[in-house]
Protein backbone atom coordinates (compact mmCIF):
# COMPACT_ATOMS: atom_id res chain seq x y z
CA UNK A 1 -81.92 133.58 39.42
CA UNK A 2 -85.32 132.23 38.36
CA UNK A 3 -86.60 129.71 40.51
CA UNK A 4 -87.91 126.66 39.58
CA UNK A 5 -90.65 125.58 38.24
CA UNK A 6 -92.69 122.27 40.37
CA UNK A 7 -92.50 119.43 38.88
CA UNK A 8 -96.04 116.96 40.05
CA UNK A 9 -96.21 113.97 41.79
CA UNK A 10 -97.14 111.71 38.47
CA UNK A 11 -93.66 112.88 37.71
CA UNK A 12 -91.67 110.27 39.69
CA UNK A 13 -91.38 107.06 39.12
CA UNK A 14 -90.01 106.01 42.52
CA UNK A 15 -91.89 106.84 46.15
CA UNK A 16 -90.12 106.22 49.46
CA UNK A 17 -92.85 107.34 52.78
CA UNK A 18 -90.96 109.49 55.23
CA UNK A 19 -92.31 110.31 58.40
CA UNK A 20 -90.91 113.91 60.26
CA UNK A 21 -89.39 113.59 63.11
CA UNK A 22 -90.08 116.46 66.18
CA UNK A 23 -86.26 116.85 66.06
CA UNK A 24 -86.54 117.84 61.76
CA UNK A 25 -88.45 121.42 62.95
CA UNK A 26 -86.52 124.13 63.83
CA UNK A 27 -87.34 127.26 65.71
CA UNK A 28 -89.55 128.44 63.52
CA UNK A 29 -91.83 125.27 63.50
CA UNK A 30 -91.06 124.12 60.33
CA UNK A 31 -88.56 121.36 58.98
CA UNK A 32 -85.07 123.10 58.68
CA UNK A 33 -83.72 123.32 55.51
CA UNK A 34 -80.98 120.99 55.95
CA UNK A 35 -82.84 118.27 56.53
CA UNK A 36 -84.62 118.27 53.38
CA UNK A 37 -81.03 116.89 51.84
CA UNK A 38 -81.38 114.38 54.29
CA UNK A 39 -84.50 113.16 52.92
CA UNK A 40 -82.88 113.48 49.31
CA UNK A 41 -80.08 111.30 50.79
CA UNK A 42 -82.33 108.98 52.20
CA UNK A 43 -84.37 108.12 48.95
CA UNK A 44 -81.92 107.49 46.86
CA UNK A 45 -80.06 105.31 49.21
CA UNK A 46 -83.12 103.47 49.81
CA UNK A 47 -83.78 102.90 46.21
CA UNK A 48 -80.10 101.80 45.73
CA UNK A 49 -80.14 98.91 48.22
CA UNK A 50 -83.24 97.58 47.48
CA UNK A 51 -82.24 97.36 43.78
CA UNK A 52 -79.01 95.37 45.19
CA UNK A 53 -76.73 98.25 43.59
CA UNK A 54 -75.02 99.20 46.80
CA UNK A 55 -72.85 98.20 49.50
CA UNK A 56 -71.70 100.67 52.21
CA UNK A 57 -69.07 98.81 53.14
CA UNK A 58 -67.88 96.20 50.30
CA UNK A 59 -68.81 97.90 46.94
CA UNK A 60 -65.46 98.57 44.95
CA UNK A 61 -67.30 101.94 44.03
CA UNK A 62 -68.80 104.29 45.85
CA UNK A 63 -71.06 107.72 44.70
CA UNK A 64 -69.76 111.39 45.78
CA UNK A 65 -71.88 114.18 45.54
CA UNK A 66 -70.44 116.49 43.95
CA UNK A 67 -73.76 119.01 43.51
CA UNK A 68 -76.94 119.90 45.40
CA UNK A 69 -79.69 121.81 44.99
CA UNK A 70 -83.02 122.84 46.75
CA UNK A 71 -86.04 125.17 45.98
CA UNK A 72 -88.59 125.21 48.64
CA UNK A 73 -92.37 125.75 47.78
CA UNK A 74 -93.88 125.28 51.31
CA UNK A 75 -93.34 124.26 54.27
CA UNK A 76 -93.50 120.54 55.99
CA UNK A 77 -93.62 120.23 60.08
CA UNK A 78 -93.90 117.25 62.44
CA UNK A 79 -95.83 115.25 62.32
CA UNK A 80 -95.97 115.44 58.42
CA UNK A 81 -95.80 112.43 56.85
CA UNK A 82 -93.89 112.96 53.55
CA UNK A 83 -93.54 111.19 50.26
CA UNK A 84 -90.08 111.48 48.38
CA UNK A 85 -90.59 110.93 44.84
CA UNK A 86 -87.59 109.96 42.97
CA UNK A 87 -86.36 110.33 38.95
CA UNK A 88 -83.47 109.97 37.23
CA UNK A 89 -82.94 112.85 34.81
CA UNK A 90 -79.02 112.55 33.56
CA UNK A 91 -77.50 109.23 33.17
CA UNK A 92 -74.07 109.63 32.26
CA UNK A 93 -71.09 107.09 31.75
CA UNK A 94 -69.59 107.78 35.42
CA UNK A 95 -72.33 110.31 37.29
CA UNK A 96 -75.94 110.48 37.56
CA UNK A 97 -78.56 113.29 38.44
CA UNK A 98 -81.06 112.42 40.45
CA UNK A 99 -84.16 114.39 41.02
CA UNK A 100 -86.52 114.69 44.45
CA UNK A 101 -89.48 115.93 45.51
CA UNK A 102 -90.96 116.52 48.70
CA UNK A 103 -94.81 116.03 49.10
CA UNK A 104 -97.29 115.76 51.76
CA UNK A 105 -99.17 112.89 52.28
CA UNK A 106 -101.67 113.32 49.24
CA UNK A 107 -100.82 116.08 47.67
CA UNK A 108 -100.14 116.56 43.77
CA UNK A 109 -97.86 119.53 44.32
CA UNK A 110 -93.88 119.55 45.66
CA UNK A 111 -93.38 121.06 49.18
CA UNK A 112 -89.94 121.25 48.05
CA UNK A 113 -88.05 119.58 44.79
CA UNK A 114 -84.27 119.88 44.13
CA UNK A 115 -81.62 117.52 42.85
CA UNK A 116 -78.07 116.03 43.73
CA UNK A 117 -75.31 114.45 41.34
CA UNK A 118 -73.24 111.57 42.41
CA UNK A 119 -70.35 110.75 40.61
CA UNK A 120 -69.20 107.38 41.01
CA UNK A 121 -65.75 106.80 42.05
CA UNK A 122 -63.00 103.72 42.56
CA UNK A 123 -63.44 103.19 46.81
CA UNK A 124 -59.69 103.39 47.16
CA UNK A 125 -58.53 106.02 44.10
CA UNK A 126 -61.42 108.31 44.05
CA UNK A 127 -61.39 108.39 40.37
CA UNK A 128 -64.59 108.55 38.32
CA UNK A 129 -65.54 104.78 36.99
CA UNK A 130 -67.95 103.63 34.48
CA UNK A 131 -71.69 102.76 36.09
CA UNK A 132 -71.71 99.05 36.22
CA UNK A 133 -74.77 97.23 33.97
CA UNK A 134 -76.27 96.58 36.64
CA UNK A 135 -76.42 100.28 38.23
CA UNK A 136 -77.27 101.15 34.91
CA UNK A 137 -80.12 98.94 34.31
CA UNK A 138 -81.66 100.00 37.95
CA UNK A 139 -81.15 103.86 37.48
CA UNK A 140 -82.76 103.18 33.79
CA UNK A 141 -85.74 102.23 35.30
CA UNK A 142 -86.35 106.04 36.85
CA UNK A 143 -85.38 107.72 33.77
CA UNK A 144 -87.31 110.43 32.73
CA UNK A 145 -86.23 112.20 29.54
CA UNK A 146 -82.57 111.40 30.09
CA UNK A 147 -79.57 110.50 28.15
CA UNK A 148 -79.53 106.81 28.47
């Protein structure tokens, strides 16, 4: 499997500032790997509210991932402080694929960059629903050579 190749910082439209936490390393002394979907998690979440697109607890739907995906250029430690750039690259009628990268404070080049698909769901069926305009119009905004 060929690995990816890093996408640059000018790449996302979106930034969210993360800081590491001395619980993120592992014993190694590095950020273990499943917190990096944490991150991913919590930059797309972030965007979400603050565009007034979600509601934990009241929206009638809700997002499921149903795909993840990391590659890992270098490693991030505490007391990095980390930028997660955010895109949209697939914008379908019911799912969307967003894209993250990792970087260090300052720097042009991914730490790590991977992606997750959420397909949005009824709260109480669990069957795929159409993106609501309004979903649509704030996931627009990150588009970056997706189907619209």
């Amino acid at each position: 499997m060929k690995k990816s190749e890093a996408a640059l910082r000018d790449a996302y439209p979106h930034f969210l500032p993360i800081m590491t936490r001395w619980m993120d390393n592992d014993v190694y002394g590095h950020v273990n790997n499943v917190v990096y979907y944490s991150y991913f998690d919590t930059v797309v979440n972030e965007y979400l509210l603050r565009k007034g697109v979600l509601d934990f607890e009241h929206s009638p739907t809700v997002g499921l991932v149903v795909e993840t995906q990391c590659n890992y250029f270098s490693s991030i430690a505490f007391p990095d402080r980390i930028d997660a750039g955010l895109r949209v690259a697939k914008l379908g009628s019911s799912s969307v694929r967003y894209e993250i990268g990792l970087f260090r404070e300052g720097e042009s080049e991914p730490a790590a960059q991977g992606h997750f698909i959420h397909v949005y769901v009824d709260r109480e069926t669990r069957r795929p629903v159409p993106l609501t305009d309004a979903m649509r119009a704030a996931l627009s905004a990150l588009a970056v050579n997706a189907d619209r």
